[in-house]
PDB file of N, CA and C in Angstrom:
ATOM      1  N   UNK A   1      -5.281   0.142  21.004  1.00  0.00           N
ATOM      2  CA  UNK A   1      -6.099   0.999  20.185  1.00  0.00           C
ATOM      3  C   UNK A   1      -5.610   1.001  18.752  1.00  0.00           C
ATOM      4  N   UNK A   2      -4.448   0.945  18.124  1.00  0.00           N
ATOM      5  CA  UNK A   2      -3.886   1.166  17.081  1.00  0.00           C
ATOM      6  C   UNK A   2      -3.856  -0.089  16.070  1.00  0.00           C
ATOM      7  N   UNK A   3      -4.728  -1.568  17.062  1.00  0.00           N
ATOM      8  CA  UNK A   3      -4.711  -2.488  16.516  1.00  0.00           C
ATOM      9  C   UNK A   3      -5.955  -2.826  16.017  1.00  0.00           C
ATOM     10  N   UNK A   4      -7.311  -2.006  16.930  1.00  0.00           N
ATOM     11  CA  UNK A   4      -8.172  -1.947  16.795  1.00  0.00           C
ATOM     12  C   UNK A   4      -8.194  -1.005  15.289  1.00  0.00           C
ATOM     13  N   UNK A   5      -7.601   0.292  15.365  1.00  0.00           N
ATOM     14  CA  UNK A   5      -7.756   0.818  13.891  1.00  0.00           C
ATOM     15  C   UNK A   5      -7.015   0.165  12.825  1.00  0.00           C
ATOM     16  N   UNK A   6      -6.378  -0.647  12.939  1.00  0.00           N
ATOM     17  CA  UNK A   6      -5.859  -1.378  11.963  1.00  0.00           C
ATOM     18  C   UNK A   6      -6.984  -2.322  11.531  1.00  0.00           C
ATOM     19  N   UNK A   7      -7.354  -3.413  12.634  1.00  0.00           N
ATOM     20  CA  UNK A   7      -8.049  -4.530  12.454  1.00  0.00           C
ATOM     21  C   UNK A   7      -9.386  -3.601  11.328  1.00  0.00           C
ATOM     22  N   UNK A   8     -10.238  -2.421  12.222  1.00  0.00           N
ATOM     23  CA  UNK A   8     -11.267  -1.937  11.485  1.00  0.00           C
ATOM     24  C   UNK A   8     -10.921  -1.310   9.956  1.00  0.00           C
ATOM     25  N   UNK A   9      -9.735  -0.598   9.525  1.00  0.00           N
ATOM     26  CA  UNK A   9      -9.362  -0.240   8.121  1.00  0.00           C
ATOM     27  C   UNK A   9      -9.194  -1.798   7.206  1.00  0.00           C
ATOM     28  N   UNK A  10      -8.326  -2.666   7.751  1.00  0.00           N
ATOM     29  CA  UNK A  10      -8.603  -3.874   7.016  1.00  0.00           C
ATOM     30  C   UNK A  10     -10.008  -4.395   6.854  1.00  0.00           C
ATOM     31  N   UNK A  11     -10.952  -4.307   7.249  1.00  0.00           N
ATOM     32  CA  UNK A  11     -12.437  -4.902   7.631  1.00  0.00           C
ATOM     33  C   UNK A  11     -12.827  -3.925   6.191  1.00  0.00           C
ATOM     34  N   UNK A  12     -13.051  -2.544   6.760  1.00  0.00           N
ATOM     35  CA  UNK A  12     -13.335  -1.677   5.454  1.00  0.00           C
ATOM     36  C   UNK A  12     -12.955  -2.153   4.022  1.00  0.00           C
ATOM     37  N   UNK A  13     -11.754  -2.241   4.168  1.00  0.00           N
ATOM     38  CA  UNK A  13     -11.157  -2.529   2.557  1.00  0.00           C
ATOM     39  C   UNK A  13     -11.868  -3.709   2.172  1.00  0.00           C
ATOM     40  N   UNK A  14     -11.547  -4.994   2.871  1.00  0.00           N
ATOM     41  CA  UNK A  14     -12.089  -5.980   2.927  1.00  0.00           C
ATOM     42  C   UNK A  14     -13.803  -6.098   2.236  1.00  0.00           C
ATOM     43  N   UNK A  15     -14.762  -5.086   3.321  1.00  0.00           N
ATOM     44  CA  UNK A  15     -16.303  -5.088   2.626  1.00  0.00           C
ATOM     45  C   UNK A  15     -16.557  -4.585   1.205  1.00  0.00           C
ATOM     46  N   UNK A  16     -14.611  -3.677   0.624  1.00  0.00           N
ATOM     47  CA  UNK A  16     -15.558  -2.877  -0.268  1.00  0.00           C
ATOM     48  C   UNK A  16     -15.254  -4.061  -1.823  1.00  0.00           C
ATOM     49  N   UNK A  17     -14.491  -4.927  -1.519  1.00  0.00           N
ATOM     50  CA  UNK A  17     -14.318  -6.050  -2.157  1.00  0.00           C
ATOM     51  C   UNK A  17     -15.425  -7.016  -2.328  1.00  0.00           C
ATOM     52  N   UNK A  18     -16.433  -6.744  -1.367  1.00  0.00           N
ATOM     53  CA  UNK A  18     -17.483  -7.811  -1.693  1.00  0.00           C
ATOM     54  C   UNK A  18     -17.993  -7.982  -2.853  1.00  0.00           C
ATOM     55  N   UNK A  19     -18.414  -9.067  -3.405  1.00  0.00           N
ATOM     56  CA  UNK A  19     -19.017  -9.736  -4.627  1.00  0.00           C
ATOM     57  C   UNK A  19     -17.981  -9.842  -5.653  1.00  0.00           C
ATOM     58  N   UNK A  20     -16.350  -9.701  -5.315  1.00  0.00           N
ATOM     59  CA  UNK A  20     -15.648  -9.826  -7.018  1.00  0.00           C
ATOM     60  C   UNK A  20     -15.590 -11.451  -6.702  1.00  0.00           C
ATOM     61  N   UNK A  21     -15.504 -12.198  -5.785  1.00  0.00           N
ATOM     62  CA  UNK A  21     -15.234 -13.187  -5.932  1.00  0.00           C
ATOM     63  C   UNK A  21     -14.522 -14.127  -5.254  1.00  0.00           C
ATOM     64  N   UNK A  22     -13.794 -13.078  -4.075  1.00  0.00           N
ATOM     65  CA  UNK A  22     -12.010 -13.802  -3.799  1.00  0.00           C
ATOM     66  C   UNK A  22     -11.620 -12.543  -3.053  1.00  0.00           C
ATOM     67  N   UNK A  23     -10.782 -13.079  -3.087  1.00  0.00           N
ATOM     68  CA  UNK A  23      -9.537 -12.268  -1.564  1.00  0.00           C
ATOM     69  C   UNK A  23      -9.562 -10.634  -2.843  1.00  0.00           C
ATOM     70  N   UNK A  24      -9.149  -9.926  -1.360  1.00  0.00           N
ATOM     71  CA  UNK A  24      -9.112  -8.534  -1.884  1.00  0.00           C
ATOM     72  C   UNK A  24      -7.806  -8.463  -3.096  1.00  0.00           C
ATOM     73  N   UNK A  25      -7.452  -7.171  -3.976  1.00  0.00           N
ATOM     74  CA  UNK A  25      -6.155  -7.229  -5.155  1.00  0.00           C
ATOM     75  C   UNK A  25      -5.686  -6.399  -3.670  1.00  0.00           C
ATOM     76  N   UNK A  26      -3.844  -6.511  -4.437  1.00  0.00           N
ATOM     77  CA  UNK A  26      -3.046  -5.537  -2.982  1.00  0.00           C
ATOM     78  C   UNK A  26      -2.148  -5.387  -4.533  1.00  0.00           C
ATOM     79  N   UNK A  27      -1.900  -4.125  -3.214  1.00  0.00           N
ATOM     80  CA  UNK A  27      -0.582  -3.007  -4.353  1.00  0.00           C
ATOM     81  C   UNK A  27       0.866  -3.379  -3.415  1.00  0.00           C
ATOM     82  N   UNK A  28       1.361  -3.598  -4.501  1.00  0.00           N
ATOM     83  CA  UNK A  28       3.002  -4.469  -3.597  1.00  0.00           C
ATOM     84  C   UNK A  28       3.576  -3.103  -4.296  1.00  0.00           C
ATOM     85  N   UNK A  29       4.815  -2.924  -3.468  1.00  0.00           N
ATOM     86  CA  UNK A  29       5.429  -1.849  -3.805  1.00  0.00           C
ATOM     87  C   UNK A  29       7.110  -2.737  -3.096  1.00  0.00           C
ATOM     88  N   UNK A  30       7.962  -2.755  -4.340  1.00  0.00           N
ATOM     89  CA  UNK A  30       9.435  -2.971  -4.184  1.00  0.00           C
ATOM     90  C   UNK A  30      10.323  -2.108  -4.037  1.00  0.00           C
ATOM     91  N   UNK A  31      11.721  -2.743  -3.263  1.00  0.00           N
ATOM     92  CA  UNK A  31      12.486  -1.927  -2.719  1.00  0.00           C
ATOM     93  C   UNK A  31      13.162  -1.271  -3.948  1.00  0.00           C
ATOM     94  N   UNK A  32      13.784  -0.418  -3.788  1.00  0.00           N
ATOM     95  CA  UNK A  32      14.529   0.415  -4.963  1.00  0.00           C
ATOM     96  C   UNK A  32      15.338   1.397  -3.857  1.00  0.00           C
ATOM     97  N   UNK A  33      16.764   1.398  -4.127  1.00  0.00           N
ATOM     98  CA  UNK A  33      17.746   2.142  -3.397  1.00  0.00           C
ATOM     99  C   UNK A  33      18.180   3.359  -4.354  1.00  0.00           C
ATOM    100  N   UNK A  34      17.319   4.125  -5.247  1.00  0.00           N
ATOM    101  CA  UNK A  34      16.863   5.291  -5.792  1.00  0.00           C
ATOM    102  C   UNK A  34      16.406   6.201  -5.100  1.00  0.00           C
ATOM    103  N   UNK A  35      15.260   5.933  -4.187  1.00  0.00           N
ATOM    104  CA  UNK A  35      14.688   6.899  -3.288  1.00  0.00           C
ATOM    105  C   UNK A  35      14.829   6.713  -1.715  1.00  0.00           C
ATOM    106  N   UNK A  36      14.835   7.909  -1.422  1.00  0.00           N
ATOM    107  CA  UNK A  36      15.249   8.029   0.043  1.00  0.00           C
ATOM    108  C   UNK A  36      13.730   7.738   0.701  1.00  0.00           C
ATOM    109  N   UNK A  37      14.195   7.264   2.542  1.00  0.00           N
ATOM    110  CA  UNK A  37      13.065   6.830   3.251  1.00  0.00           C
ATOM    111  C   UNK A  37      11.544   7.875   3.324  1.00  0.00           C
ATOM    112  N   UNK A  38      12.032   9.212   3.219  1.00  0.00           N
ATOM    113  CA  UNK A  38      11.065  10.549   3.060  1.00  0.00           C
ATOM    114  C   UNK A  38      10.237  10.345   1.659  1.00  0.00           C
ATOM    115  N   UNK A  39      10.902   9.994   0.451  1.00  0.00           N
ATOM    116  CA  UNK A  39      10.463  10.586  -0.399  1.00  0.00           C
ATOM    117  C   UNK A  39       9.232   8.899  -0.562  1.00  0.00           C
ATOM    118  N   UNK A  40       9.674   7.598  -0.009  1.00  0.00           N
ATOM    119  CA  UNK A  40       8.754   6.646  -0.345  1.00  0.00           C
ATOM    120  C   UNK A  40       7.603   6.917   0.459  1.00  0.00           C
ATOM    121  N   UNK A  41       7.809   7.644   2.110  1.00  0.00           N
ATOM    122  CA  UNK A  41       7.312   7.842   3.041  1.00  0.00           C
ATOM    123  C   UNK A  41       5.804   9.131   2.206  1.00  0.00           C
ATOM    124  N   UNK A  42       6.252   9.756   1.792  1.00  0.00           N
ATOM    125  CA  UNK A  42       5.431  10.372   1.001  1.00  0.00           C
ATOM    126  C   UNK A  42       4.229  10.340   0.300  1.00  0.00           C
ATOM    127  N   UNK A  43       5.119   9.476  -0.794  1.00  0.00           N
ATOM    128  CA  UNK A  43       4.339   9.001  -1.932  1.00  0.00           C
ATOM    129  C   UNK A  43       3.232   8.056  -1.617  1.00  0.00           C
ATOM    130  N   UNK A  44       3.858   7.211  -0.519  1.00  0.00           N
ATOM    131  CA  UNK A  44       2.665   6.181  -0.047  1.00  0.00           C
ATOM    132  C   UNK A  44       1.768   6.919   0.638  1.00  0.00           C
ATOM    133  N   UNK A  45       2.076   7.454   1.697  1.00  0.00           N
ATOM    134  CA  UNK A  45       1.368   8.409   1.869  1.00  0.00           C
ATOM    135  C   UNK A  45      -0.098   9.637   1.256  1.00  0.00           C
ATOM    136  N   UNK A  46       0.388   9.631   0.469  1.00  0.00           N
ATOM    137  CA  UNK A  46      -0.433  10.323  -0.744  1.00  0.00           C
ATOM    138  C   UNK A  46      -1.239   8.990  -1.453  1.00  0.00           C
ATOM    139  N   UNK A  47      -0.563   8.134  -1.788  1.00  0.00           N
ATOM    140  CA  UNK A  47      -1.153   7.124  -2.579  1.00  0.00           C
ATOM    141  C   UNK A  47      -2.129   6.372  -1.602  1.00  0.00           C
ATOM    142  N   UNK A  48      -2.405   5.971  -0.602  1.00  0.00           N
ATOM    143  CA  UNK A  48      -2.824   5.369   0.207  1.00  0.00           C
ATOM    144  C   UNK A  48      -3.989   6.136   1.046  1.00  0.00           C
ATOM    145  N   UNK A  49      -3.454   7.055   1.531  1.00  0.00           N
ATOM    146  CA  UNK A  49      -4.620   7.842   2.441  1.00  0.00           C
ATOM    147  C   UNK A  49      -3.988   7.902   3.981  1.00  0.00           C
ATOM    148  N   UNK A  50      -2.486   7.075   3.966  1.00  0.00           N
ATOM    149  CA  UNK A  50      -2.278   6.486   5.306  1.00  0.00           C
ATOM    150  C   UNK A  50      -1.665   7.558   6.441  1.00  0.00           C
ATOM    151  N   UNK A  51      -1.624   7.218   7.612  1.00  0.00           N
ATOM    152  CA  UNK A  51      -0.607   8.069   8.395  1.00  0.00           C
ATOM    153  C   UNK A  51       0.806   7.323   8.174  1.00  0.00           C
ATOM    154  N   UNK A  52       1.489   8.836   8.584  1.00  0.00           N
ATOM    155  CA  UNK A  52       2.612   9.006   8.479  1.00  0.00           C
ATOM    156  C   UNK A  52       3.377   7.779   9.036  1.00  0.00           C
ATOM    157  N   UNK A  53       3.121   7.752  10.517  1.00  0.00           N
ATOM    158  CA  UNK A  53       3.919   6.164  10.968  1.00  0.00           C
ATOM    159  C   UNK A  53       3.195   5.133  10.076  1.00  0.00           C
ATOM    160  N   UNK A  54       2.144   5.056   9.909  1.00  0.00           N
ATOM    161  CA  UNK A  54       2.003   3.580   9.000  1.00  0.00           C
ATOM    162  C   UNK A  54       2.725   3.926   7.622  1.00  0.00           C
ATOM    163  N   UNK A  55       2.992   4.720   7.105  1.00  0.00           N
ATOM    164  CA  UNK A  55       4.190   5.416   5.763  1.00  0.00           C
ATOM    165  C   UNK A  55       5.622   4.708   6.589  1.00  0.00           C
ATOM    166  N   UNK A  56       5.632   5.106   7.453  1.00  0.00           N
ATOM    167  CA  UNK A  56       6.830   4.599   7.492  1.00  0.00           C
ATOM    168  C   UNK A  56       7.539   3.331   8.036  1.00  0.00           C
ATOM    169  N   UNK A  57       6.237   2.396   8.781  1.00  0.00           N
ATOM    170  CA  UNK A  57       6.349   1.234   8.682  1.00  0.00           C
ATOM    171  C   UNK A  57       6.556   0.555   7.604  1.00  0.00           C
ATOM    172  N   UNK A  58       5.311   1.055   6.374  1.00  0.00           N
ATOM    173  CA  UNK A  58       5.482   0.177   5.382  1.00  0.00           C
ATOM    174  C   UNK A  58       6.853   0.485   4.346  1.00  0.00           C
ATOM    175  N   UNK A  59       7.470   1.687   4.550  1.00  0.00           N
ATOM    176  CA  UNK A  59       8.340   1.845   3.913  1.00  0.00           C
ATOM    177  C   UNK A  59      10.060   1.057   4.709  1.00  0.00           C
ATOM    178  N   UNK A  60       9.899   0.813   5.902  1.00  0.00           N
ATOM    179  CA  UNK A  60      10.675  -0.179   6.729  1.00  0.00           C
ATOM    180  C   UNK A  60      10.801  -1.146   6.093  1.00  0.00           C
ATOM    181  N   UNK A  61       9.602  -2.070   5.833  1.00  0.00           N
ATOM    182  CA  UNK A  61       9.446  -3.434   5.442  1.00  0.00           C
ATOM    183  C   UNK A  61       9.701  -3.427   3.906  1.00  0.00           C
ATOM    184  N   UNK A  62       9.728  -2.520   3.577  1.00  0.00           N
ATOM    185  CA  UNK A  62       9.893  -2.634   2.129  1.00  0.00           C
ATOM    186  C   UNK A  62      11.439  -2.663   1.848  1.00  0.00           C
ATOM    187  N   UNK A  63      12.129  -1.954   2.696  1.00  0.00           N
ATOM    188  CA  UNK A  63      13.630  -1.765   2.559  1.00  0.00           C
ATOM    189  C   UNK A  63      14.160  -3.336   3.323  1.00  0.00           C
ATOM    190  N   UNK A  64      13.611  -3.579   4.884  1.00  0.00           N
ATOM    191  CA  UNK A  64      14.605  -4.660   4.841  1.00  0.00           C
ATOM    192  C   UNK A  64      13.805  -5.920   4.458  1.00  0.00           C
ATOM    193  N   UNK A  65      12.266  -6.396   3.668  1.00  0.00           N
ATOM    194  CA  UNK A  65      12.349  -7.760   3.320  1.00  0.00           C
ATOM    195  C   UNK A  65      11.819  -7.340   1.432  1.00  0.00           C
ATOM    196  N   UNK A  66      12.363  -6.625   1.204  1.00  0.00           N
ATOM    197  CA  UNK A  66      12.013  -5.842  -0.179  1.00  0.00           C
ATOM    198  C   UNK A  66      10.961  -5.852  -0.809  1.00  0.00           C
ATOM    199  N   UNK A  67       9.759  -5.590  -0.095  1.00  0.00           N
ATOM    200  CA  UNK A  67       8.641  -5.588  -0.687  1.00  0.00           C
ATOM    201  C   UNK A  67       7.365  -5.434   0.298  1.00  0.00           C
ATOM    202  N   UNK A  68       6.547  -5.152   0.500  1.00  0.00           N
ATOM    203  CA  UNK A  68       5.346  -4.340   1.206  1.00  0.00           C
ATOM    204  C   UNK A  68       4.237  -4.516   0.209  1.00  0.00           C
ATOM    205  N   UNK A  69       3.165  -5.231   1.263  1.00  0.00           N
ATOM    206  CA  UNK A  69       1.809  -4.893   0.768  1.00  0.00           C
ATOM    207  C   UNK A  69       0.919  -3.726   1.106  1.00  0.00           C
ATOM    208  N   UNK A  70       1.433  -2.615   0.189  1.00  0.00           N
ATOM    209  CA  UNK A  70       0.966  -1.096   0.820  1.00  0.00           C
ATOM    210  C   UNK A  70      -0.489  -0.694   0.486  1.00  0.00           C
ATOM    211  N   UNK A  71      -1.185  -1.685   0.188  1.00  0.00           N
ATOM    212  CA  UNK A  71      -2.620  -1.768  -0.257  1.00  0.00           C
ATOM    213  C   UNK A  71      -3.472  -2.998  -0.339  1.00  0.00           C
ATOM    214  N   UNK A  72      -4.564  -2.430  -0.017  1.00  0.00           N
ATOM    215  CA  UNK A  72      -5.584  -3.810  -0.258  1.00  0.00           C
ATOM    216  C   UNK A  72      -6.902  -3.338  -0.459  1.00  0.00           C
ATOM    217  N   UNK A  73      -7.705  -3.774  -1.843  1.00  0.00           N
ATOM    218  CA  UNK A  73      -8.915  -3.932  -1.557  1.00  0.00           C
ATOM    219  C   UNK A  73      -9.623  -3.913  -3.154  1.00  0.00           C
ATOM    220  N   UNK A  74     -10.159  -2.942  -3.569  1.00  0.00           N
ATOM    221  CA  UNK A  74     -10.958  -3.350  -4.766  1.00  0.00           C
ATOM    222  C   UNK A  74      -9.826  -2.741  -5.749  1.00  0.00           C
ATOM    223  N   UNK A  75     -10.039  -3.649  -7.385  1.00  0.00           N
ATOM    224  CA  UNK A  75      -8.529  -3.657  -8.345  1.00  0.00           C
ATOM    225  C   UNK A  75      -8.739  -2.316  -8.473  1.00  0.00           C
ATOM    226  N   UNK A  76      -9.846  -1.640  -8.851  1.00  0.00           N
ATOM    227  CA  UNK A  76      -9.401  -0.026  -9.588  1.00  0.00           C
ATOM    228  C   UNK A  76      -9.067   0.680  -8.366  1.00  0.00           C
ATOM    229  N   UNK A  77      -9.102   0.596  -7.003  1.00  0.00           N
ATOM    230  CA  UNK A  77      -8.648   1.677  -6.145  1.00  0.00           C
ATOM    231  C   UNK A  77      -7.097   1.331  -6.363  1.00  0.00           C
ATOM    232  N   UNK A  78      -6.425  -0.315  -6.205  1.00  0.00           N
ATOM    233  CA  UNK A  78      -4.879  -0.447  -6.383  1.00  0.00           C
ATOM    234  C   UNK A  78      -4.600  -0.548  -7.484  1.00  0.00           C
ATOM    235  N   UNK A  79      -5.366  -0.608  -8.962  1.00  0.00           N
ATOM    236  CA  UNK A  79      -4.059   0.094  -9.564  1.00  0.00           C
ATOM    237  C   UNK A  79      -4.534   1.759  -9.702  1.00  0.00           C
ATOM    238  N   UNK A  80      -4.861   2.449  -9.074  1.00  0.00           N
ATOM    239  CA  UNK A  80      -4.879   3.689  -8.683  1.00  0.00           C
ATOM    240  C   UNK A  80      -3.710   4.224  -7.727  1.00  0.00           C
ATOM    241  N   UNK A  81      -3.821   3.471  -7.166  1.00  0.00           N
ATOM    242  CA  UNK A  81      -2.458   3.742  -5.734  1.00  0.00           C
ATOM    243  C   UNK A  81      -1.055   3.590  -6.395  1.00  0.00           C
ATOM    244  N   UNK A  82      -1.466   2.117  -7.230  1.00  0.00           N
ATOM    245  CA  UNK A  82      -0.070   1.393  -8.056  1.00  0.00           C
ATOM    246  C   UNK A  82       0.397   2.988  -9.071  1.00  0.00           C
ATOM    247  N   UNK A  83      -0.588   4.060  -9.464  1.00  0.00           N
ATOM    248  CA  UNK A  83      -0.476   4.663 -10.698  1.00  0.00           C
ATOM    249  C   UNK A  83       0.491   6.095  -9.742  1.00  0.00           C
ATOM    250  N   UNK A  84      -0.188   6.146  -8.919  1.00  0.00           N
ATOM    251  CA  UNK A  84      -0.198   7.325  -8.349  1.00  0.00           C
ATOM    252  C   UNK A  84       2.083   6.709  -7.617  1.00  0.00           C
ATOM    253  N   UNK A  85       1.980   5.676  -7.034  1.00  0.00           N
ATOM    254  CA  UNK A  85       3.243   5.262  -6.669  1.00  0.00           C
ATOM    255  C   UNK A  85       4.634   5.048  -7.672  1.00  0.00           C
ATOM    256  N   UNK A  86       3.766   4.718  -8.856  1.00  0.00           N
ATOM    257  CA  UNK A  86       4.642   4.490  -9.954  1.00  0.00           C
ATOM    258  C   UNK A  86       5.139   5.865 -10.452  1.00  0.00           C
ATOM    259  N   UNK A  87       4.408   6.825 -10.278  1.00  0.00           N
ATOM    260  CA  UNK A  87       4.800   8.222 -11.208  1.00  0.00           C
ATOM    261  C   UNK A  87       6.022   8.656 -10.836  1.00  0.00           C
ATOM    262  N   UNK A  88       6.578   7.994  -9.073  1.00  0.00           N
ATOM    263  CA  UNK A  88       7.620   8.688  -9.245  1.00  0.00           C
ATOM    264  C   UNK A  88       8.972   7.931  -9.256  1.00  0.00           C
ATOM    265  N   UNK A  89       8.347   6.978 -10.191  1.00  0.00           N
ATOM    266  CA  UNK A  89      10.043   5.856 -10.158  1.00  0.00           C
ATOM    267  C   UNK A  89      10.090   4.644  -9.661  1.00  0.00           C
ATOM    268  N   UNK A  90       8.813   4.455  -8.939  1.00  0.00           N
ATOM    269  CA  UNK A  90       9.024   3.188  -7.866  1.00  0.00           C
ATOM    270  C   UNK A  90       7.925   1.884  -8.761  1.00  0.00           C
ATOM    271  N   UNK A  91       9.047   1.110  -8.252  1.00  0.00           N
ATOM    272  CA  UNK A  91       8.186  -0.002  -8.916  1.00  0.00           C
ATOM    273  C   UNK A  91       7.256  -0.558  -8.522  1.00  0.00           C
ATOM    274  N   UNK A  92       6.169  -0.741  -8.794  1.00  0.00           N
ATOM    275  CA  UNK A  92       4.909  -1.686  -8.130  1.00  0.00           C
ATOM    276  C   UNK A  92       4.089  -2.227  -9.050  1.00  0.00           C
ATOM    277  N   UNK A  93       3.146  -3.045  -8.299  1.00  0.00           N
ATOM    278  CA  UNK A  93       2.570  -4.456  -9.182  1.00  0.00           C
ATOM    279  C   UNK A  93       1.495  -4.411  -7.794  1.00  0.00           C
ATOM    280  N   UNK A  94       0.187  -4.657  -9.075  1.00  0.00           N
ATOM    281  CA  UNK A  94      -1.232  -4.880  -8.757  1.00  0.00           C
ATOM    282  C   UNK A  94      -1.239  -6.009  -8.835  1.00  0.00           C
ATOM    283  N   UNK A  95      -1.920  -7.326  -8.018  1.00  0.00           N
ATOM    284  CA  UNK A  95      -1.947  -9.124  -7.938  1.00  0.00           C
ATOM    285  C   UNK A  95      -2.877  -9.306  -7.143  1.00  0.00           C
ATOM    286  N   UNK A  96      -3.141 -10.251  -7.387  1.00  0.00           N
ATOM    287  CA  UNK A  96      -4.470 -10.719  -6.314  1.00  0.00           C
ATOM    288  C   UNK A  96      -3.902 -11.750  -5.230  1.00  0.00           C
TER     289      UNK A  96
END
C-alpha cells in the first residue's frame, strides 16, 4: 500500500509538470551537520506537505549519501520548497 501511495504522489507531481517540456525540476537538499535529525525532519516536512516517516526517510538519505531529492515537480512549487528549506540554514538547489 505505501508503494502504491508513493507510485500515485509521484504520478501527481509528474502530471502537474505537463507541457514545460522535460522531466519534472527536484529540490535537492544537502547534508549539513548544523542541524539535528528533528529539526531537518521538520522543515521538510513543512516544506513538502510530506509525512513524518517520509521526513524522515528523506532526511536518512540525506545524512548517509549527502543529498536527497526532497521534491519533484513544477520549478515555482521547488523553488518554493527550496525557499521555505533554505530559511533555516540548509542548503538546497533547484535543477532539472
Amino acid at each position: 500500500m505505501a508503494r502504491a501511495a508513493v507510485a500515485a504522489e509521484r504520478q501527481a507531481r509528474a502530471d502537474e509538470d505537463v507541457g514545460t517540456g522535460g522531466e519534472p525540476w527536484k529540490t535537492v537538499l544537502f547534508n549539513c551537520a548544523c542541524h539535528t535529525f528533528d529539526e531537518v525532519e521538520k522543515i521538510v516536512m513543512q516544506a513538502t506537505r510530506c509525512s513524518l516517516s517520509r521526513a524522515r526517510a528523506l532526511s536518512w538519505e540525506v545524512h548517509s549519501k549527502g543529498s536527497a531529492v526532497v521534491y519533484e515537480g513544477p520549478q515555482e512549487r521547488c523553488e518554493a520548497v527550496a525557499e521555505v528549506i533554505a530559511s533555516v540554514g540548509l542548503r538546497v538547489e533547484v535543477t532539472r
